[in-house]
C-alpha atoms as a PDB file:
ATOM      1  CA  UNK A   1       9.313 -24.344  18.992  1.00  0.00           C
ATOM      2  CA  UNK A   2       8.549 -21.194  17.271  1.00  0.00           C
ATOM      3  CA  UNK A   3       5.685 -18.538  18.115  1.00  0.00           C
ATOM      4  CA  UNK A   4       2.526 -17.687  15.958  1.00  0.00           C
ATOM      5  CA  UNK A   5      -0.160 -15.875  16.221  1.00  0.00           C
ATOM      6  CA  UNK A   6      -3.056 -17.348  14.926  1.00  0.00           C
ATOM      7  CA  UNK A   7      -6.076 -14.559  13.866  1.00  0.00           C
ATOM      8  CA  UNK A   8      -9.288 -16.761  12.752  1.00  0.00           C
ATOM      9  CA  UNK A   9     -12.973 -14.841  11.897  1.00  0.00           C
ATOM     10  CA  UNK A  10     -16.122 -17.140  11.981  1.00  0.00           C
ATOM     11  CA  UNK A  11     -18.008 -18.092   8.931  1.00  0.00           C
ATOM     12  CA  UNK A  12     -21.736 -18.033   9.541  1.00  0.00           C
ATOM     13  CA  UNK A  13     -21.377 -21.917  10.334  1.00  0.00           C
ATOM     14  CA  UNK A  14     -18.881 -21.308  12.483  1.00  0.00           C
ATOM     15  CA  UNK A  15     -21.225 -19.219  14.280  1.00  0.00           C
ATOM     16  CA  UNK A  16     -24.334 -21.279  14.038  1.00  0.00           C
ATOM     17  CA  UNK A  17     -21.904 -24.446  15.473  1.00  0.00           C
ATOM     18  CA  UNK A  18     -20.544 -22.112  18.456  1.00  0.00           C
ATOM     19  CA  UNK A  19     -23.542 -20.815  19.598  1.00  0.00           C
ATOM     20  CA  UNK A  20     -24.871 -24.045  19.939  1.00  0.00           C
ATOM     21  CA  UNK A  21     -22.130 -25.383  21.469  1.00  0.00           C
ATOM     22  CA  UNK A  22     -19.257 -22.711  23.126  1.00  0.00           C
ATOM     23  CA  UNK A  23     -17.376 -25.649  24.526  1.00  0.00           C
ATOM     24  CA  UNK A  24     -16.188 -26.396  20.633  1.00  0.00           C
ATOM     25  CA  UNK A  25     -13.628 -23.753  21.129  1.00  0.00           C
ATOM     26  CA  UNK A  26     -11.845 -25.984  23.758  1.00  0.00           C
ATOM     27  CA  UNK A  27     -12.255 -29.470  21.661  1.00  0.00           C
ATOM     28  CA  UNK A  28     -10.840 -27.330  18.738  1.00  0.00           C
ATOM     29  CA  UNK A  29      -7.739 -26.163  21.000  1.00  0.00           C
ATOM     30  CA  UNK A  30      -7.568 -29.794  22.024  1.00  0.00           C
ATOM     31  CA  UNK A  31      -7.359 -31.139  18.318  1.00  0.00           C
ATOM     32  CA  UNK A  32      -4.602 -28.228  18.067  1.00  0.00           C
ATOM     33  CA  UNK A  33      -2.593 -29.726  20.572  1.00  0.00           C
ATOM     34  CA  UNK A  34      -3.140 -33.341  18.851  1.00  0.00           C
ATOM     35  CA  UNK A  35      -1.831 -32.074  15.824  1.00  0.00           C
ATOM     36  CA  UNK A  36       1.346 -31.506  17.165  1.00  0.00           C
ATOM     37  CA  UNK A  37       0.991 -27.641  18.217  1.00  0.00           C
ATOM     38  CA  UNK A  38       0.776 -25.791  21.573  1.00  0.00           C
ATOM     39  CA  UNK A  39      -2.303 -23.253  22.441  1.00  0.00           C
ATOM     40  CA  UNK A  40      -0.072 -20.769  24.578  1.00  0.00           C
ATOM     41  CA  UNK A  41      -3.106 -18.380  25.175  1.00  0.00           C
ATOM     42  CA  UNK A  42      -6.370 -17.198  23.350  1.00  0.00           C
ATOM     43  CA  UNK A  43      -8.799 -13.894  23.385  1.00  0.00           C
ATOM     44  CA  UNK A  44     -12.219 -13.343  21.881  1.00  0.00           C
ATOM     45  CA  UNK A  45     -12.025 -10.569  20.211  1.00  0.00           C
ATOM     46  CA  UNK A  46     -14.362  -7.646  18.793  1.00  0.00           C
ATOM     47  CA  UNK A  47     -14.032  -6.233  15.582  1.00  0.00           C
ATOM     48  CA  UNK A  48     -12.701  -7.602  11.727  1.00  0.00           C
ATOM     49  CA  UNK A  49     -11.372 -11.124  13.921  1.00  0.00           C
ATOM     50  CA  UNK A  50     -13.200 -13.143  16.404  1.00  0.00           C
ATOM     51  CA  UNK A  51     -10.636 -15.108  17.962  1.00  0.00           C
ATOM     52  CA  UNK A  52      -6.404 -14.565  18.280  1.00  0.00           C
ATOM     53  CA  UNK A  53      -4.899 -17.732  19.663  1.00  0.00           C
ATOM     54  CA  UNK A  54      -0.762 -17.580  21.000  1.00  0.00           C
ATOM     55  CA  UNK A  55       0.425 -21.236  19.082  1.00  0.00           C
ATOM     56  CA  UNK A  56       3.536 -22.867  19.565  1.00  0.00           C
ATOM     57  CA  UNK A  57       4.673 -25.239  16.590  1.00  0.00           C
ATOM     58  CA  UNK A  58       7.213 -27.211  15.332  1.00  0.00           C
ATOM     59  CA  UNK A  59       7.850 -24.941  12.033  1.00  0.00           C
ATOM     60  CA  UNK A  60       6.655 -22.843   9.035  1.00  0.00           C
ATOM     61  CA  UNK A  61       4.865 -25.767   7.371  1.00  0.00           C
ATOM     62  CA  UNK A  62       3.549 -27.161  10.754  1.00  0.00           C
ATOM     63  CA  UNK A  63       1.779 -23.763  10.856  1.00  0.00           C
ATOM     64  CA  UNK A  64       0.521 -23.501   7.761  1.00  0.00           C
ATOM     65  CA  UNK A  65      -0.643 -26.824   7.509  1.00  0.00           C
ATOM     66  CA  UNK A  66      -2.794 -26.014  10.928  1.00  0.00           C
ATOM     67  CA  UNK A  67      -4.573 -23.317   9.170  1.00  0.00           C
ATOM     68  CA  UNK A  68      -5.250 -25.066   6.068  1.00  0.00           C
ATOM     69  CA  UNK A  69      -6.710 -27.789   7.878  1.00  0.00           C
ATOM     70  CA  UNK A  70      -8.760 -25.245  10.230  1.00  0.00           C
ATOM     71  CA  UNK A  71      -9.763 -23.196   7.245  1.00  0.00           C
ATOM     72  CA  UNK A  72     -11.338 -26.766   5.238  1.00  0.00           C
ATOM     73  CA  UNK A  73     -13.691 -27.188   7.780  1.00  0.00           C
ATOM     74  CA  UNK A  74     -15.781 -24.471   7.066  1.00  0.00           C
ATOM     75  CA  UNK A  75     -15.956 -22.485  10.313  1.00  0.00           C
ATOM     76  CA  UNK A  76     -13.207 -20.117  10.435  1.00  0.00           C
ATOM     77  CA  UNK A  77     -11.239 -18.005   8.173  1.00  0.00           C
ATOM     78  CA  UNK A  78      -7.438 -18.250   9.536  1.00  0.00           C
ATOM     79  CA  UNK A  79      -4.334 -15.918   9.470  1.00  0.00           C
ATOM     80  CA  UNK A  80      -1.745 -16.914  10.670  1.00  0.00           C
ATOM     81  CA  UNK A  81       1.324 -14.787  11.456  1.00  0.00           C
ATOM     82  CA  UNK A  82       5.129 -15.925  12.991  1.00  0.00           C
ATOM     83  CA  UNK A  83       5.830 -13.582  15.868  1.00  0.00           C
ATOM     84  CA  UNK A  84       9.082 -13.262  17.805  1.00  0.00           C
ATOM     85  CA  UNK A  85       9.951 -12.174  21.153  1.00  0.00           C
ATOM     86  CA  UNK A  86      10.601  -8.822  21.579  1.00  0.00           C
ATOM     87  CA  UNK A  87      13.705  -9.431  23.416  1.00  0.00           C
ATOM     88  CA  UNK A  88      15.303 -11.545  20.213  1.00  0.00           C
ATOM     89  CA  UNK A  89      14.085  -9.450  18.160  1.00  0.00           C
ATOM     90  CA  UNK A  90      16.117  -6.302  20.053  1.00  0.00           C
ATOM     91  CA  UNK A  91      19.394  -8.734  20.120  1.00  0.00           C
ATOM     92  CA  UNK A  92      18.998  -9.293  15.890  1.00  0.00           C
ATOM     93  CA  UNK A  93      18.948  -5.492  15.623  1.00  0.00           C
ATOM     94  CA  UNK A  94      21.882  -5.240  18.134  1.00  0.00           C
ATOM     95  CA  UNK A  95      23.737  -7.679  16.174  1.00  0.00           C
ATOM     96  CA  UNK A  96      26.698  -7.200  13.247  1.00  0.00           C
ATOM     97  CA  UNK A  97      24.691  -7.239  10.299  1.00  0.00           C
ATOM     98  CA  UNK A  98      23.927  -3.778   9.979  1.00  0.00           C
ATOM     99  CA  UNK A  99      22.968  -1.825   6.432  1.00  0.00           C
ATOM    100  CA  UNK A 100      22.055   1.389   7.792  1.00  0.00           C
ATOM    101  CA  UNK A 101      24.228   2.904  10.354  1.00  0.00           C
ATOM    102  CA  UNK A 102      27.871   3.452  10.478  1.00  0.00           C
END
């Protein structure tokens, strides 16, 4: 499965609905998992993005279709981002296909 990194800012309902009830964030990383996706890790964050969540899915469109369902509901702004390990990453630039070195 591949990697994403999910980036998701609260809407003023979102807020409203969390601060009445913080344990939303787990039944949300529950419906996550129903949907076919794995929550790898997840941070509360301070600044322009209140939450960044570590997702395993199935694919591109999996992905996507995770944040446009997240992003109808009306309590979160999503961004979601496909990350690679750092490792494979080092191996594709180690690897034959080369433009700019001799």
């Amino acid at each position: 499965m591949a990697i994403y990194v999910l980036l998701t800012t609260l809407t003023s309902e979102g807020r409203q609905t969390l601060h009445k009830n913080p344990d939303r964030l787990l039944q949300v990383n529950k419906e996550i998992e129903q949907f076919g996706c794995k929550v790898l890790t997840q941070y509360a964050l301070l600044g322009s993005h209140d939450f960044l969540t570590i997702i395993e899915a199935p694919d591109n469109e999996t992905a996507a279709h995770l944040a446009v369902d997240l992003g109808s509901r009306g309590s979160v702004i999503p961004m979601t981002l496909p990350a690679m390990h750092i490792d494979d990453f080092i191996k594709k630039l180690k690897g034959p296909k080369q433009m700019g070195h001799a």
